[in-house]
Protein backbone atom coordinates (compact mmCIF):
# COMPACT_ATOMS: atom_id res chain seq x y z
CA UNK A 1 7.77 -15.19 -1.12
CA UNK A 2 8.24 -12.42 1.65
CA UNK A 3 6.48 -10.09 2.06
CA UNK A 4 7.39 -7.36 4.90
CA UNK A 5 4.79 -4.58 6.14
CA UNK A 6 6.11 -1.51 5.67
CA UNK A 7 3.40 0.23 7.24
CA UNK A 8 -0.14 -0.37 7.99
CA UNK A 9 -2.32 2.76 9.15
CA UNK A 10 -4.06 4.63 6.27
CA UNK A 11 -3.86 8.29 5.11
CA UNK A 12 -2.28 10.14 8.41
CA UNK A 13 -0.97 6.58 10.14
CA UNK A 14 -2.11 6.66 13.70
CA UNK A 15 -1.21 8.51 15.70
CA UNK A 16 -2.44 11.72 13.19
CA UNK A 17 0.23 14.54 14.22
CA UNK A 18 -3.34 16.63 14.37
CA UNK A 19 -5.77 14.81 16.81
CA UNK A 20 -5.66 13.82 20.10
CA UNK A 21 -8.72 11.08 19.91
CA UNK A 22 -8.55 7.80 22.03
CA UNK A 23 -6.53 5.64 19.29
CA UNK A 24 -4.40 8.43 18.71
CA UNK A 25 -3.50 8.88 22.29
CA UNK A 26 -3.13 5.33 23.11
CA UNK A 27 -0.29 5.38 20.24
CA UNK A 28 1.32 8.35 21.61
CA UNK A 29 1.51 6.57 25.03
CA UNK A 30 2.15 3.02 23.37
CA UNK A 31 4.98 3.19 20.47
CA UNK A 32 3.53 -0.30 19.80
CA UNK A 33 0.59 1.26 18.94
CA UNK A 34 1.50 3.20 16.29
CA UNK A 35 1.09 2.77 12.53
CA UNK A 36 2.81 4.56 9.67
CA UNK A 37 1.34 4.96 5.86
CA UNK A 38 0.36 1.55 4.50
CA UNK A 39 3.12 -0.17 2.00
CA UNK A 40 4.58 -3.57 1.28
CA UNK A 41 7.90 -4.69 0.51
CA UNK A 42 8.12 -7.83 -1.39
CA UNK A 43 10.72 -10.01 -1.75
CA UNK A 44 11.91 -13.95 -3.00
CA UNK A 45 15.62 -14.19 -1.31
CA UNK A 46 15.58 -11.29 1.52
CA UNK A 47 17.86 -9.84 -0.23
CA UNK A 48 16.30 -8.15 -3.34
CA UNK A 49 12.84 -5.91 -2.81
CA UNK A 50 9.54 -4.60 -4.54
CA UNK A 51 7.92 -2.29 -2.75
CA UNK A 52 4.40 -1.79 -3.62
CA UNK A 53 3.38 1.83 -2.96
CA UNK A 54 6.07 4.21 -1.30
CA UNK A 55 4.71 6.56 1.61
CA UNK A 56 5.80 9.73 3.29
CA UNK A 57 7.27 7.54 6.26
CA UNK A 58 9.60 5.18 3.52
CA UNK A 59 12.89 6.49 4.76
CA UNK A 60 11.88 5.54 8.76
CA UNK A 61 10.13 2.22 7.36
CA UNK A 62 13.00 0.48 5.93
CA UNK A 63 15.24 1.39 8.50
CA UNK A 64 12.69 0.20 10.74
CA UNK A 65 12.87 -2.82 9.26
CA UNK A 66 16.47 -3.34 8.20
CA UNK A 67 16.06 -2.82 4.54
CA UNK A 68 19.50 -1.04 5.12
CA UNK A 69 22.60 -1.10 2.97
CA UNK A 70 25.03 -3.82 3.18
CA UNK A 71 28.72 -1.98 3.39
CA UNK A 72 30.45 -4.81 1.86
CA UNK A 73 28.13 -4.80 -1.06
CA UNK A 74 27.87 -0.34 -1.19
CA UNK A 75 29.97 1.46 -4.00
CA UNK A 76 31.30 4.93 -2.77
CA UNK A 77 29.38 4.62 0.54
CA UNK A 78 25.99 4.02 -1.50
CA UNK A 79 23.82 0.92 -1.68
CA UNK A 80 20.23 0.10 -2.68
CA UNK A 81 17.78 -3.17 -1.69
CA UNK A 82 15.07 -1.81 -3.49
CA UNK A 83 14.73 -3.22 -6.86
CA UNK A 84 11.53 -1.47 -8.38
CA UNK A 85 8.33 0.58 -7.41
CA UNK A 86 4.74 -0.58 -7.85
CA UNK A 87 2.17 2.65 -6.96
CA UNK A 88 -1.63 1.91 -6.22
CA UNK A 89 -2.76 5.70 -7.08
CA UNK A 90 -2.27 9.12 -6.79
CA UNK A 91 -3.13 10.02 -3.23
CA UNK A 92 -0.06 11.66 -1.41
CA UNK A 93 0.08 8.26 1.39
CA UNK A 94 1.02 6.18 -1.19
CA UNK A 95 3.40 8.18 -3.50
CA UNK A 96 5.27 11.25 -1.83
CA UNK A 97 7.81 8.28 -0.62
CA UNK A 98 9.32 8.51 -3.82
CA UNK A 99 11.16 11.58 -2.84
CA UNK A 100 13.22 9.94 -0.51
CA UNK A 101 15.07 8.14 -3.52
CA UNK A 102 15.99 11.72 -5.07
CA UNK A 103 19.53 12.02 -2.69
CA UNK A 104 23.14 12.05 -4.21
CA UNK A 105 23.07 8.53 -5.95
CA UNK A 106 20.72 7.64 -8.81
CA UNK A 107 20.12 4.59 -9.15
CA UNK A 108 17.26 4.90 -11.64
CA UNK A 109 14.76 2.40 -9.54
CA UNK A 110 12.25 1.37 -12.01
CA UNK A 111 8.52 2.79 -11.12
CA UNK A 112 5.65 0.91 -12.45
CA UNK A 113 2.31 2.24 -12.24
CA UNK A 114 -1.16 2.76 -14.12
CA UNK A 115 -0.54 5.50 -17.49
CA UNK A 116 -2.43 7.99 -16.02
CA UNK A 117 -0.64 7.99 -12.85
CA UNK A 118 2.45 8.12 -14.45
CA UNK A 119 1.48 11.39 -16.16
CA UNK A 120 0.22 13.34 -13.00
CA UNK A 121 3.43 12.30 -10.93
CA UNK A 122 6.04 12.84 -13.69
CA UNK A 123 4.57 14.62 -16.86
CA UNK A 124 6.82 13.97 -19.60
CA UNK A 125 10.21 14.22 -21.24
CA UNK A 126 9.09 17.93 -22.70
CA UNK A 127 7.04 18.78 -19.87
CA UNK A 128 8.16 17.84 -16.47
CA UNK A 129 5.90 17.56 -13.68
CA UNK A 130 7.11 17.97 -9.86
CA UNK A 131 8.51 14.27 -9.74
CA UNK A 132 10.43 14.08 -12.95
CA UNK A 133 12.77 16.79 -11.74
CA UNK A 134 13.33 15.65 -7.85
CA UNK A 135 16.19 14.00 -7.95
CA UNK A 136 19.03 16.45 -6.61
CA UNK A 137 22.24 14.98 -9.22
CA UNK A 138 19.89 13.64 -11.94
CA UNK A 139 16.49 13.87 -13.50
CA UNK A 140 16.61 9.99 -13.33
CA UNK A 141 16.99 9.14 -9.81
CA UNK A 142 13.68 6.91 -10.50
CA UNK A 143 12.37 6.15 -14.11
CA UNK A 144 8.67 5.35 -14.88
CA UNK A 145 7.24 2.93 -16.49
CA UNK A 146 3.58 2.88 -17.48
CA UNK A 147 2.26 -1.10 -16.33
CA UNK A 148 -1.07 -1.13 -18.15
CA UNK A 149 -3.81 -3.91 -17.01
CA UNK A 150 -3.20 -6.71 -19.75
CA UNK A 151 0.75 -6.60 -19.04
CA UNK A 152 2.85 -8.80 -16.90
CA UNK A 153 6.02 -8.09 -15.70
CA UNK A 154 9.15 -10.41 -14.43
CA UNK A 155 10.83 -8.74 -11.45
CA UNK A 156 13.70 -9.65 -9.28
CA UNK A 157 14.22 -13.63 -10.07
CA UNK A 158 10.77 -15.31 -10.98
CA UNK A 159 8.65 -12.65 -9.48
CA UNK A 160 6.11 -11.70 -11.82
CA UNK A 161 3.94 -9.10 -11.59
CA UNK A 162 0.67 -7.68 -13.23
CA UNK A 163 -1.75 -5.27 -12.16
CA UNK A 164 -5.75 -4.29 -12.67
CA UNK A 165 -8.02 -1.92 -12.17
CA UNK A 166 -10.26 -1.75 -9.06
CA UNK A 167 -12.41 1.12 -7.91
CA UNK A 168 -11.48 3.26 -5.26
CA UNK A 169 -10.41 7.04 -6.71
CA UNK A 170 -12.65 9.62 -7.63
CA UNK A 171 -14.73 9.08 -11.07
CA UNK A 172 -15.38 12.26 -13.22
CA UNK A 173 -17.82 13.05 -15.66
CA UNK A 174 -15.35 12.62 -18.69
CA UNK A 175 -14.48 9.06 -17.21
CA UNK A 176 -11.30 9.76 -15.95
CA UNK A 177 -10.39 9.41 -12.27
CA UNK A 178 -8.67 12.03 -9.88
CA UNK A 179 -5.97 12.08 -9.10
CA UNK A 180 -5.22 8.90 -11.57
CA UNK A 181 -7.25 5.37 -11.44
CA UNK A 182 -6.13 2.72 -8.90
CA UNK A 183 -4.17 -0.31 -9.71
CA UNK A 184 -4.46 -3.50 -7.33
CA UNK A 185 -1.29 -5.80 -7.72
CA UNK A 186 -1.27 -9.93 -7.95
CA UNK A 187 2.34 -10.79 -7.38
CA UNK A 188 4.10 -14.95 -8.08
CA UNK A 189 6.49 -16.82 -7.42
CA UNK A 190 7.36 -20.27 -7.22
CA UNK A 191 3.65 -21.22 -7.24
CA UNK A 192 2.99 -19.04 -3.99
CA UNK A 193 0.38 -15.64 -4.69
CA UNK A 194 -0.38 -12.33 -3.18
CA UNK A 195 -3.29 -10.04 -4.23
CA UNK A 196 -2.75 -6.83 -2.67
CA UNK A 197 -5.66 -3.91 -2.63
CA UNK A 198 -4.86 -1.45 0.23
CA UNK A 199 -7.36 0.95 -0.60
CA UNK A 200 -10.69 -1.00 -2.41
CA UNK A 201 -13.64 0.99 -3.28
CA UNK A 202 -15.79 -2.82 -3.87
CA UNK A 203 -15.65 -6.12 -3.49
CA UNK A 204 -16.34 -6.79 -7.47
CA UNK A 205 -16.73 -10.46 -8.59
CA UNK A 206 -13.91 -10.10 -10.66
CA UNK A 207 -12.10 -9.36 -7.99
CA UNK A 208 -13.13 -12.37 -5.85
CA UNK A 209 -12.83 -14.39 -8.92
CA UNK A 210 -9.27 -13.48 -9.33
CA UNK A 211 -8.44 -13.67 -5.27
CA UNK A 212 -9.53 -17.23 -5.08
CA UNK A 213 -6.74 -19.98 -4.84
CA UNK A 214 -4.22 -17.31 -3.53
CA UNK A 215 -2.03 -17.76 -0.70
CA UNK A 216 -2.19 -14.14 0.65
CA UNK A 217 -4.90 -10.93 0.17
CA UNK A 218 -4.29 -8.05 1.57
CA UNK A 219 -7.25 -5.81 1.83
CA UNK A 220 -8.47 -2.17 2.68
CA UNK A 221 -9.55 -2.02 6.43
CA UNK A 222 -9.73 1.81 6.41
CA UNK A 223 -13.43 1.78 8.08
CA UNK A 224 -15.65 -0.34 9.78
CA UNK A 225 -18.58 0.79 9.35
CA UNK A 226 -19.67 2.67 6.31
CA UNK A 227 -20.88 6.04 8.48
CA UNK A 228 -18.09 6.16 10.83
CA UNK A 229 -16.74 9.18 10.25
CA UNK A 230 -20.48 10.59 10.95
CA UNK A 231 -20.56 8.50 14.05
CA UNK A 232 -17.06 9.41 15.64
CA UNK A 233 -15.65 12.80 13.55
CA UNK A 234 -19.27 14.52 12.50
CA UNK A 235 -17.68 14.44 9.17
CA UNK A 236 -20.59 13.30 6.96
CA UNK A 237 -18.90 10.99 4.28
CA UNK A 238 -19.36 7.40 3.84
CA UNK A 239 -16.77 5.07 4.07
CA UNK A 240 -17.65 4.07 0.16
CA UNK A 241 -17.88 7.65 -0.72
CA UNK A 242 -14.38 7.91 0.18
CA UNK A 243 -13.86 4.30 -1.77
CA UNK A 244 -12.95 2.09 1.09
CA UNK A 245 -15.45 -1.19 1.38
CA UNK A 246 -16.07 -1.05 5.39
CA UNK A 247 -14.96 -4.41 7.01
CA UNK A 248 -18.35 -4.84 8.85
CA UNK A 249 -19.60 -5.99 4.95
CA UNK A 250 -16.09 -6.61 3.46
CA UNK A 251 -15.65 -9.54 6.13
CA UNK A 252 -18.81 -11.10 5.66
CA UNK A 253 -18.49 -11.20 2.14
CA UNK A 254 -14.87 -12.95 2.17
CA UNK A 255 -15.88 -15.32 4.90
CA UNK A 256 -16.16 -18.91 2.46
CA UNK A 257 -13.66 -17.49 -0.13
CA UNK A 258 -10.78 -19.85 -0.81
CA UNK A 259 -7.73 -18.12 0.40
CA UNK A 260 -5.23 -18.93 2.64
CA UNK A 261 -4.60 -16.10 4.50
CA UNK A 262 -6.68 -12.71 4.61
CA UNK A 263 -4.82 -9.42 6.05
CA UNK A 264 -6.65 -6.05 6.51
CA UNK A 265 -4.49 -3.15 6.14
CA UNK A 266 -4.63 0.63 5.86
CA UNK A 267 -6.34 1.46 8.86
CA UNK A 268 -8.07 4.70 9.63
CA UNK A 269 -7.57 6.16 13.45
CA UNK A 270 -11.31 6.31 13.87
CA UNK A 271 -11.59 2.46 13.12
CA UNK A 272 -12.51 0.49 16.37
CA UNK A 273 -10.65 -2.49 15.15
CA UNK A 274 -7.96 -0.47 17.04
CA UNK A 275 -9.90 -0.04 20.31
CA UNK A 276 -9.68 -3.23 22.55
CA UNK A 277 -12.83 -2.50 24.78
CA UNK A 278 -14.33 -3.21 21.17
CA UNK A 279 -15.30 -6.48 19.76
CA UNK A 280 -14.08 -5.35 15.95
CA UNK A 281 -10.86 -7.06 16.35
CA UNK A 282 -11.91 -9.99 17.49
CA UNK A 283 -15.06 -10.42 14.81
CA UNK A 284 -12.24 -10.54 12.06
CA UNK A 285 -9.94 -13.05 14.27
CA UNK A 286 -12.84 -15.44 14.60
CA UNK A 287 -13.44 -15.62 10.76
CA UNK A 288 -9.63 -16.74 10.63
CA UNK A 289 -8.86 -13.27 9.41
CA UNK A 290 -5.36 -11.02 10.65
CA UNK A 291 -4.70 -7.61 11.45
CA UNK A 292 -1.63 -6.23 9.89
CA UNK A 293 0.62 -3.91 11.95
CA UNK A 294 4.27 -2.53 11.05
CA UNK A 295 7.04 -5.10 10.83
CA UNK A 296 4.57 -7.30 10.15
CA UNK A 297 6.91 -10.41 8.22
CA UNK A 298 4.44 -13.03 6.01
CA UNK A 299 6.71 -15.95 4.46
CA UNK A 300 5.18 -18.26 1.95
């Protein structure tokens, strides 16, 4: 498996195009710095690719990375690497991307995601939200496909995918989230495994239950510290009122889990895992953890 970071910053990347704090300058200053909206692309034969999630900076990301198109392979000028969608939730930084596939060719990529998300992006055949009628030639430029959490899917050759439930959207009184519920993904092939949870409201047992054994889990590292926005924005919300498990408790708890590799991703510009006179970064090195950043290639 292959799996290719897309982007790694959370809602706004780093730098935000509205803020002028330390991390955010240091980016502007540093192009190595920066960090666009958090997505993966997943692949078995670098050839063929999942993406999971598809954020506002999609088009610059695969260029960035070469997911390009092959002119000996492109019909009339037009080819496509991307072989399906997976989308975590609702929240613009992981969905708006999917615009970017509503240009002159439709190649009706296949877009998996929880039922309810699949309503609030595209409505349905009779009554058409804002994404079932993007694409410029044709309705179908994309085409959804509800993925509920008992189902398992086969993509590209012997990838198979399934995806649960984990908390991180708002709850409302009827029991229904807002904008949709959130999906985590577990991804196989050829006996290697990824659990990816960008954004990850808690740490459930289930969830450690199901990470242990794999060979990759990516994880939310939006905040470090659960007040941190109080501490560095005087915005009083909690990192788990926003549901993001901080990585002050999130590493702690994932410290004797048996897993291969860990990767944090999704990081906030207030985090100090970004700021080197801070010990953040290192703390998660020294448990044997990694920091994601764009580009970021994981082969396995």
């Amino acid at each position: 498996m292959i799996v290719t970071v897309l982007g790694s910053g959370s809602n706004g990347g780093v730098p935000q195009w509205d803020c002028c704090c330390p991390a955010c300058t240091r980016a502007r200053e540093d192009p190595r710095l920066r960090r666009t909206r958090s997505s993966v692309a997943v692949s078995v034969d670098g050839a063929r690719h999942v993406l999971v999630d598809a954020s506002p900076d999609l088009k610059f990301q695969l260029e960035a990375v070469g997911l390009t198109p092959i002119p000996d392979e492109a019909v009339h000028g037009r080819h496509n690497r991307v072989d399906a969608v997976l989308l975590t939730h609702g929240h613009g930084d992981h969905c708006v991307g999917l615009a970017e596939f509503s240009t002159g060719k439709s190649f009706e990529i296949p877009v998996h995601a929880p039922e309810d998300l699949i309503r609030f992006l595209f409505g349905d055949p009779d009554d058409s939200n804002f994404f079932g009628d993007l694409g410029r030639l044709a309705s179908n430029y994309v085409t959804p496909h509800v993925l509920d959490d008992s189902g398992r899917l086969e993509l590209l050759d012997g990838l198979h995918v399934s995806g649960f439930e984990i908390n991180h959207t708002d709850r409302l009184e009827d029991g229904t989230c807002f904008p949709s519920s959130t999906f985590g993904y577990e991804l196989e092939a050829d006996g290697s495994r990824l659990v990816y949870t960008s954004d990850l409201g808690l740490l459930t047992n289930n969830l450690l239950e199901r990470v242990k054994g794999s060979d990759l889990f990516m994880l939310d590292a939006t905040f470090w510290w659960d007040d941190e926005l109080t501490r560095l924005s005087g915005i009083r919300k909690t990192s788990y009122e926003l549901g993001h498990v901080p990585v002050e408790e999130s590493v702690e708890m994932l410290r004797d889990l048996d897993v291969d590799r860990i990767v944090y991703t999704h990081l906030n510009h207030t985090n100090p895992m970004l700021d080197p006179m801070q010990p953040m970064a290192d703390i998660v090195k020294n448990a044997g953890f990694e920091i994601a950043h764009d580009g970021m290639t994981i082969k396995f």
